[in-house]
N, C-alpha and C. Protein backbone atom coordinates (compact mmCIF):
# COMPACT_ATOMS: atom_id res chain seq x y z
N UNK A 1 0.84 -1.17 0.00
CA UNK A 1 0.00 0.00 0.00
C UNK A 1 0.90 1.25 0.00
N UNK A 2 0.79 2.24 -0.84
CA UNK A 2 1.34 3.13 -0.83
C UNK A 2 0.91 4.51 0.03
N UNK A 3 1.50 4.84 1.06
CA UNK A 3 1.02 5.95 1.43
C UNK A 3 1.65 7.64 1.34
N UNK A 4 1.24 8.72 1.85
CA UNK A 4 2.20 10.05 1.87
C UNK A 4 2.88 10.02 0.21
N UNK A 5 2.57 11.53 0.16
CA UNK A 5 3.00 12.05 -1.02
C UNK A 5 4.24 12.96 -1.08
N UNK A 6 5.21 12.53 -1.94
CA UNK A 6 6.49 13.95 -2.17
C UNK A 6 6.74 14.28 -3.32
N UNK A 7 7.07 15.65 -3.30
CA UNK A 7 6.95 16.24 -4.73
C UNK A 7 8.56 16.23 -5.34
N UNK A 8 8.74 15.77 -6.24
CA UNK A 8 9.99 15.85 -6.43
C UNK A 8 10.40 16.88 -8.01
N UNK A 9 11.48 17.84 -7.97
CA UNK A 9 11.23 18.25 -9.27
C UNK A 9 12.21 18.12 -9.95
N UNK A 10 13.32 16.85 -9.86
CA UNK A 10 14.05 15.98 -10.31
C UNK A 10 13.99 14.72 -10.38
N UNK A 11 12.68 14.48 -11.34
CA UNK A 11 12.12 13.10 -11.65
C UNK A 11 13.64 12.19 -12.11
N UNK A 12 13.33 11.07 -11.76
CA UNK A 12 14.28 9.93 -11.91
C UNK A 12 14.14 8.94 -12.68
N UNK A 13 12.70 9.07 -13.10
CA UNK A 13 12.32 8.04 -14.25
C UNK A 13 11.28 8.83 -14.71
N UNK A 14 10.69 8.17 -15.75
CA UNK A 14 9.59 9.12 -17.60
C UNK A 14 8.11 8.75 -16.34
N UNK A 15 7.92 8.72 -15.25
CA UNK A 15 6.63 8.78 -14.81
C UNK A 15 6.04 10.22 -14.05
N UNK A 16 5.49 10.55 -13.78
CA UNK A 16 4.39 12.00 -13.43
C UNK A 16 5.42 12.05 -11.90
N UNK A 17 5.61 13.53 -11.61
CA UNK A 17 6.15 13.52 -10.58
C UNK A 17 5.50 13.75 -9.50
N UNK A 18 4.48 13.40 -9.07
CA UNK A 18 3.88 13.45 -7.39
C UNK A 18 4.46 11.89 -7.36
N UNK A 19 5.17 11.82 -6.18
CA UNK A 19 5.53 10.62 -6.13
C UNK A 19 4.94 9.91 -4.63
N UNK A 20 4.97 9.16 -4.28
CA UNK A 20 4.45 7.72 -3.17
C UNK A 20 5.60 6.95 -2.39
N UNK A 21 5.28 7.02 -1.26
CA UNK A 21 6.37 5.93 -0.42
C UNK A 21 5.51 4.71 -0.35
N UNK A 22 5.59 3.35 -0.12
CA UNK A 22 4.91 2.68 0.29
C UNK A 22 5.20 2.50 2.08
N UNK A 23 4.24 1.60 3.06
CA UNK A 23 4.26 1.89 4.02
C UNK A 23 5.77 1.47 4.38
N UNK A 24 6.69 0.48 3.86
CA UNK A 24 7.82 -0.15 4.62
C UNK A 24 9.07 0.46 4.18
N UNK A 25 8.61 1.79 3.11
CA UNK A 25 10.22 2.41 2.33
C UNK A 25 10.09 3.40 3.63
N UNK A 26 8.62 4.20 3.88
CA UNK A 26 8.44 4.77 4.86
C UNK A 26 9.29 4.51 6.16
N UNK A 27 8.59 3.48 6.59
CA UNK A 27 9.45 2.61 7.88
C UNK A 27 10.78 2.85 7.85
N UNK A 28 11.34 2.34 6.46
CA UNK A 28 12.80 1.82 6.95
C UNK A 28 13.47 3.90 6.42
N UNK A 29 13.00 4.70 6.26
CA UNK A 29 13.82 5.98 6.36
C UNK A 29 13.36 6.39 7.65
N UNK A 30 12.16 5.83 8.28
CA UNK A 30 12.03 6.08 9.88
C UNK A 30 12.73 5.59 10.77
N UNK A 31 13.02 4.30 10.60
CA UNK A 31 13.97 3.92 10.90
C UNK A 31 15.61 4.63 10.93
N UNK A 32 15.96 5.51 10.08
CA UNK A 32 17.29 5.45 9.73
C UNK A 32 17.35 6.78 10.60
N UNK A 33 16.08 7.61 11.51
CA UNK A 33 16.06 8.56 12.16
C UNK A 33 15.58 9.42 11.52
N UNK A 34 14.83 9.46 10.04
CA UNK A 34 14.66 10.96 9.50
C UNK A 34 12.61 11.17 10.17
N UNK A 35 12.42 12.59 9.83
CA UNK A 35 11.78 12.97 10.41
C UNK A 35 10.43 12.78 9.26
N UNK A 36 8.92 12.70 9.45
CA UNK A 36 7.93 12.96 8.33
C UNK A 36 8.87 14.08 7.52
N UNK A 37 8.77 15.49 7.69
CA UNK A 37 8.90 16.19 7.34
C UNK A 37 10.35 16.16 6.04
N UNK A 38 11.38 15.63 6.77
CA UNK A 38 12.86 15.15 6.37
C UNK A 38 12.27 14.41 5.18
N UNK A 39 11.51 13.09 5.24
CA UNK A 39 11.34 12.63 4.80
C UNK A 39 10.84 13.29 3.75
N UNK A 40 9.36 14.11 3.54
CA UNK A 40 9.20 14.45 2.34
C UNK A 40 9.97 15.42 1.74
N UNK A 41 10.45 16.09 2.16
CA UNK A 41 11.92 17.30 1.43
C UNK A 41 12.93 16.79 0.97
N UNK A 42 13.00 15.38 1.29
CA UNK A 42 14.37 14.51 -0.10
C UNK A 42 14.12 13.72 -0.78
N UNK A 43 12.46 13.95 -1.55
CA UNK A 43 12.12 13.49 -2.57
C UNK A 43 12.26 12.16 -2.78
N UNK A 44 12.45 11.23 -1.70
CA UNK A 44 12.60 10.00 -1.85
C UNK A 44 11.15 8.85 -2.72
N UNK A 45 11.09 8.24 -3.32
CA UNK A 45 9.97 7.44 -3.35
C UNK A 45 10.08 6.03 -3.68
N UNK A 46 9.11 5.79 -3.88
CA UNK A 46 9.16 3.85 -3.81
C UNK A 46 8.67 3.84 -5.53
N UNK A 47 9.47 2.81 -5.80
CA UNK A 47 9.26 2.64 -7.75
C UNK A 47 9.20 1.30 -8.01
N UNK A 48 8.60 1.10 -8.97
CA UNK A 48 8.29 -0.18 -9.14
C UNK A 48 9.42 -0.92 -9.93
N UNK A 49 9.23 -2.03 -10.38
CA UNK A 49 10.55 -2.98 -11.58
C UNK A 49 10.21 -2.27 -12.59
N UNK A 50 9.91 -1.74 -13.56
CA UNK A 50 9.69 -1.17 -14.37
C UNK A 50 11.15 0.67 -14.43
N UNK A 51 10.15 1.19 -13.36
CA UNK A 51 10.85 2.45 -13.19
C UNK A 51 12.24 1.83 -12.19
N UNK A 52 12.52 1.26 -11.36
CA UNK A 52 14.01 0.98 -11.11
C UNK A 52 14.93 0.36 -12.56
N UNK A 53 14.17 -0.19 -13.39
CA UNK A 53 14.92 -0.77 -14.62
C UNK A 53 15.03 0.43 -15.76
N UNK A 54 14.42 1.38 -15.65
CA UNK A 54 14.58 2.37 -16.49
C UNK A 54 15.89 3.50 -15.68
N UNK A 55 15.69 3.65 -14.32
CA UNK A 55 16.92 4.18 -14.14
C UNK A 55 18.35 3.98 -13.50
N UNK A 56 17.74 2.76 -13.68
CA UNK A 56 19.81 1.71 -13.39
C UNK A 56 19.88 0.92 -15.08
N UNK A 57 19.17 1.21 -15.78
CA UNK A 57 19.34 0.32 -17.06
C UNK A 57 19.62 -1.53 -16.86
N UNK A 58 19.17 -1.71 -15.88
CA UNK A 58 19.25 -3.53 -15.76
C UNK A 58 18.07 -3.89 -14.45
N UNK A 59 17.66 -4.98 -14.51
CA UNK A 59 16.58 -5.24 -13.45
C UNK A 59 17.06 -5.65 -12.36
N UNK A 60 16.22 -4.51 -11.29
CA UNK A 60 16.41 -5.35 -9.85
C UNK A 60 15.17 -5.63 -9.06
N UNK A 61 14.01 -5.40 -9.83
CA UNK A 61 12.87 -5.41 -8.89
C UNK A 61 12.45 -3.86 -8.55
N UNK A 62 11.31 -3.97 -7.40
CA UNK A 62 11.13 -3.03 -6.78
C UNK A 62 11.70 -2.15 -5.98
N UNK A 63 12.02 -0.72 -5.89
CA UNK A 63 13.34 -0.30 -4.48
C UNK A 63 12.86 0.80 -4.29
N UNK A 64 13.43 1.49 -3.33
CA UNK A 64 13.06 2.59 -2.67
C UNK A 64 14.55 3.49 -3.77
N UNK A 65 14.05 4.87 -4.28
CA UNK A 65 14.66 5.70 -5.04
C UNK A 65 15.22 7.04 -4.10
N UNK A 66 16.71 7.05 -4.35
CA UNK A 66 17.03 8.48 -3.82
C UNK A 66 17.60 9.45 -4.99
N UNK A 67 16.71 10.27 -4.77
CA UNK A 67 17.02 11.47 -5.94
C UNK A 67 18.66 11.86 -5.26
N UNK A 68 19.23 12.70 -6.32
CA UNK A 68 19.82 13.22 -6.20
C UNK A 68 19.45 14.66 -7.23
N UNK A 69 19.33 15.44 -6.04
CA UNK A 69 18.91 16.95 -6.72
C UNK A 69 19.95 17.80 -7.42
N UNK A 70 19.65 18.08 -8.38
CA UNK A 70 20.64 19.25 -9.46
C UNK A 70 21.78 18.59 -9.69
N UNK A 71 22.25 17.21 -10.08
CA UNK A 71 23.04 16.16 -10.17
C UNK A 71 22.51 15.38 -11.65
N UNK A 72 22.97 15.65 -12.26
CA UNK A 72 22.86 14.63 -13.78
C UNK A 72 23.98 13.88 -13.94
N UNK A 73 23.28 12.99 -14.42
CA UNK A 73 24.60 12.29 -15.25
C UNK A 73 24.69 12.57 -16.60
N UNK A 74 26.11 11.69 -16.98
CA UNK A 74 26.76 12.20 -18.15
C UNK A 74 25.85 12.14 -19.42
N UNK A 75 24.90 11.61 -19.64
CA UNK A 75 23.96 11.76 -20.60
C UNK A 75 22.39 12.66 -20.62
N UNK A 76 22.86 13.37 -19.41
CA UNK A 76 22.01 14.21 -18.93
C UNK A 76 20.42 14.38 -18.40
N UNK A 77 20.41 12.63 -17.82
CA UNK A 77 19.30 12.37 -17.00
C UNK A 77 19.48 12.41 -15.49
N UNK A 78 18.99 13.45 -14.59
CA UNK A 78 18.48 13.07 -13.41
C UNK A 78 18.91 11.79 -12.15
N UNK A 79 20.11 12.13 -11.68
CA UNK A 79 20.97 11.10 -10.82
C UNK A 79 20.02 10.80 -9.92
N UNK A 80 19.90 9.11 -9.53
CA UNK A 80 18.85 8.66 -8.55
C UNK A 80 19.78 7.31 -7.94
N UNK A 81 19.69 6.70 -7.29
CA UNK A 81 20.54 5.57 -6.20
C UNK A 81 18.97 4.78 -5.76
N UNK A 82 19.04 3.37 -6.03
CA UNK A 82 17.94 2.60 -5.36
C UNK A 82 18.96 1.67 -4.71
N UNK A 83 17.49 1.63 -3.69
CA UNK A 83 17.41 0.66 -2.26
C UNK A 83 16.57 -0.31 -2.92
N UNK A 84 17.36 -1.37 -3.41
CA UNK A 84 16.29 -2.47 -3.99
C UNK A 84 15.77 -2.91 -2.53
N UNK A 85 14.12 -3.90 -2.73
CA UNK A 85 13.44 -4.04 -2.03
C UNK A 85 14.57 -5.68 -1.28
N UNK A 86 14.75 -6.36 -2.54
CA UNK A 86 15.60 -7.69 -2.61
C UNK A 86 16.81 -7.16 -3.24
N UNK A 87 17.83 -6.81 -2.71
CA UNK A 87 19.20 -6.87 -3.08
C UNK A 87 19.51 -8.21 -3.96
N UNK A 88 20.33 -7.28 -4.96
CA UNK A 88 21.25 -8.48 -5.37
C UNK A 88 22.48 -8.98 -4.80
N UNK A 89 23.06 -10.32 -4.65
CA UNK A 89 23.50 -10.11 -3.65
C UNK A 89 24.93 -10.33 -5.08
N UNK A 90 26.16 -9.12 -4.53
CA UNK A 90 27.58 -9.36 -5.64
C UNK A 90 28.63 -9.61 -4.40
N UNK A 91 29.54 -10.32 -5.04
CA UNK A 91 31.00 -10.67 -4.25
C UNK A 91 30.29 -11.14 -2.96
N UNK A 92 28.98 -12.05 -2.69
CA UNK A 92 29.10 -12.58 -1.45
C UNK A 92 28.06 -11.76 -0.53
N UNK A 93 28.18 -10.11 -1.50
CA UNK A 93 27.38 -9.39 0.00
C UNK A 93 25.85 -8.53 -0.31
N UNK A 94 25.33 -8.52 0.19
CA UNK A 94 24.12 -8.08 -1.04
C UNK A 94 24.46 -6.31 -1.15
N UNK A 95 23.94 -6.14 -2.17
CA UNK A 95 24.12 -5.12 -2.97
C UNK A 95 23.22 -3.83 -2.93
N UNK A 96 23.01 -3.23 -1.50
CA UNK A 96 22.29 -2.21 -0.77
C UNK A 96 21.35 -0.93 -1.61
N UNK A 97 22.52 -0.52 -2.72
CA UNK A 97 22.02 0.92 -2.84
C UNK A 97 22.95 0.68 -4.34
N UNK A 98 22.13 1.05 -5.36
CA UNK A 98 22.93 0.74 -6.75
C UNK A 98 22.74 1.90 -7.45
N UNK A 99 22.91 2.23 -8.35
CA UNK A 99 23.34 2.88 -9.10
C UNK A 99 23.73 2.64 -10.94
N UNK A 100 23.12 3.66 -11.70
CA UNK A 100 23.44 3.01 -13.28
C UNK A 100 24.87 2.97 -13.31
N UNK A 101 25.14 2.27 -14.17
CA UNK A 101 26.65 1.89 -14.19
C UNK A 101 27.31 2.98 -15.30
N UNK A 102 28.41 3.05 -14.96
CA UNK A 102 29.56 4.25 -15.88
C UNK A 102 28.98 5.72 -15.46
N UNK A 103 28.31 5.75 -14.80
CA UNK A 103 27.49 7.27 -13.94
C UNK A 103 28.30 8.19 -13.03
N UNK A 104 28.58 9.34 -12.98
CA UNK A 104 28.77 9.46 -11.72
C UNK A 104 28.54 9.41 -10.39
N UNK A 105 28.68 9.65 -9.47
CA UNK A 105 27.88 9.28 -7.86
C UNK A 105 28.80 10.89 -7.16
N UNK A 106 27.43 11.44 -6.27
CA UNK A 106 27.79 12.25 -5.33
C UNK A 106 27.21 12.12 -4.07
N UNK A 107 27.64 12.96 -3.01
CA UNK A 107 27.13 12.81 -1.98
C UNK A 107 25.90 12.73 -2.32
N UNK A 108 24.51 12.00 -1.55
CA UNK A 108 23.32 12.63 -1.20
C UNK A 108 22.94 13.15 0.01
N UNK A 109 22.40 14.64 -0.19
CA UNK A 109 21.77 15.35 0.88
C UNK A 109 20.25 15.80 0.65
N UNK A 110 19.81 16.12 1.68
CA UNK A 110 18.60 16.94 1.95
C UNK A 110 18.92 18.49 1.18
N UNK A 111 18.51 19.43 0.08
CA UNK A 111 18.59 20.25 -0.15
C UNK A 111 18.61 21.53 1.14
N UNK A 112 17.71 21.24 2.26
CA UNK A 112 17.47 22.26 2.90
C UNK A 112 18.43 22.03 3.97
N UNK A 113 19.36 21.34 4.03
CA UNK A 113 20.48 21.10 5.00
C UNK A 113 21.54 21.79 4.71
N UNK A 114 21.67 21.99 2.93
CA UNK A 114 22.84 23.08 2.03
C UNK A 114 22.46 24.48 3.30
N UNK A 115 21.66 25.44 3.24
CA UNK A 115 22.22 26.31 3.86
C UNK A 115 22.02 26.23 5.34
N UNK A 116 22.30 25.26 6.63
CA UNK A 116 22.66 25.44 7.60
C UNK A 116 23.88 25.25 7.38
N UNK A 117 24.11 24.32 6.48
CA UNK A 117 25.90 23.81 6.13
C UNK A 117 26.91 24.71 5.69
N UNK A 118 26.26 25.28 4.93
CA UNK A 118 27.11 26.55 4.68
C UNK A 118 27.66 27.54 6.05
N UNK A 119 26.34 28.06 6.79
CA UNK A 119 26.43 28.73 8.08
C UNK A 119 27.05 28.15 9.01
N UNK A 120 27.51 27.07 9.27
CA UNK A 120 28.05 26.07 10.01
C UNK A 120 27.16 25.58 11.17
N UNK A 121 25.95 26.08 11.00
CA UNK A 121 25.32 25.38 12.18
C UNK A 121 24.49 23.98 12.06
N UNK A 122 24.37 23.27 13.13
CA UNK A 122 23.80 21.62 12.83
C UNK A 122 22.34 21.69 12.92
């Protein structure tokens, strides 16, 4: 069941951007300590096999998607990192948080964390 809505305006795959967590992508960023609020301001959402295979270019199933805001890659689509639901598991260990291959990778942050970071305050 999918619940809570985030708006993202660095779509990650060719689908409509109001995007959906389901209840357990929810959970597990509650889990990791972030806040409702946290949560919807980093555009995170839950994608199906379809849209995770359109933006890692190979299938992993269903996963939880992390945008990466104002970050393209070299062919100039929209940088995103999935949390497959079922890891694949490589070299023995399963395979957490993937990424299209030959891409670049940057930090991911919360956009609204850039200017306390700047100011130096936490």
């Amino acid at each position: 069941m999918l619940t809570g809505q985030t708006t993202n305006v660095n779509d990650c795959g060719t689908t409509p951007n109001r995007r959906l967590l389901t209840q357990s992508h929810r959970a597990d960023l509650k889990k990791s300590g972030l806040s409702n609020d946290t949560i919807l301001q980093s555009g995170c959402y839950s994608a199906s096999e379809d849209e995770t295979r359109d933006i890692l270019g190979f299938y992993v199933g269903p996963g939880l998607v992390f945008p990466y805001p104002g970050v393209l890659t070299s062919d100039g689509r929209p940088f995103c990192s999935v949390k497959p639901d079922q890891p694949p598991i490589i070299n023995g260990k399963p395979a957490e948080y993937l990424v299209r291959k030959r891409k670049r990778h940057s930090a991911w942050g919360i956009t609204t964390t850039r200017p306390r970071l700047r100011k130096g305050s936490s």
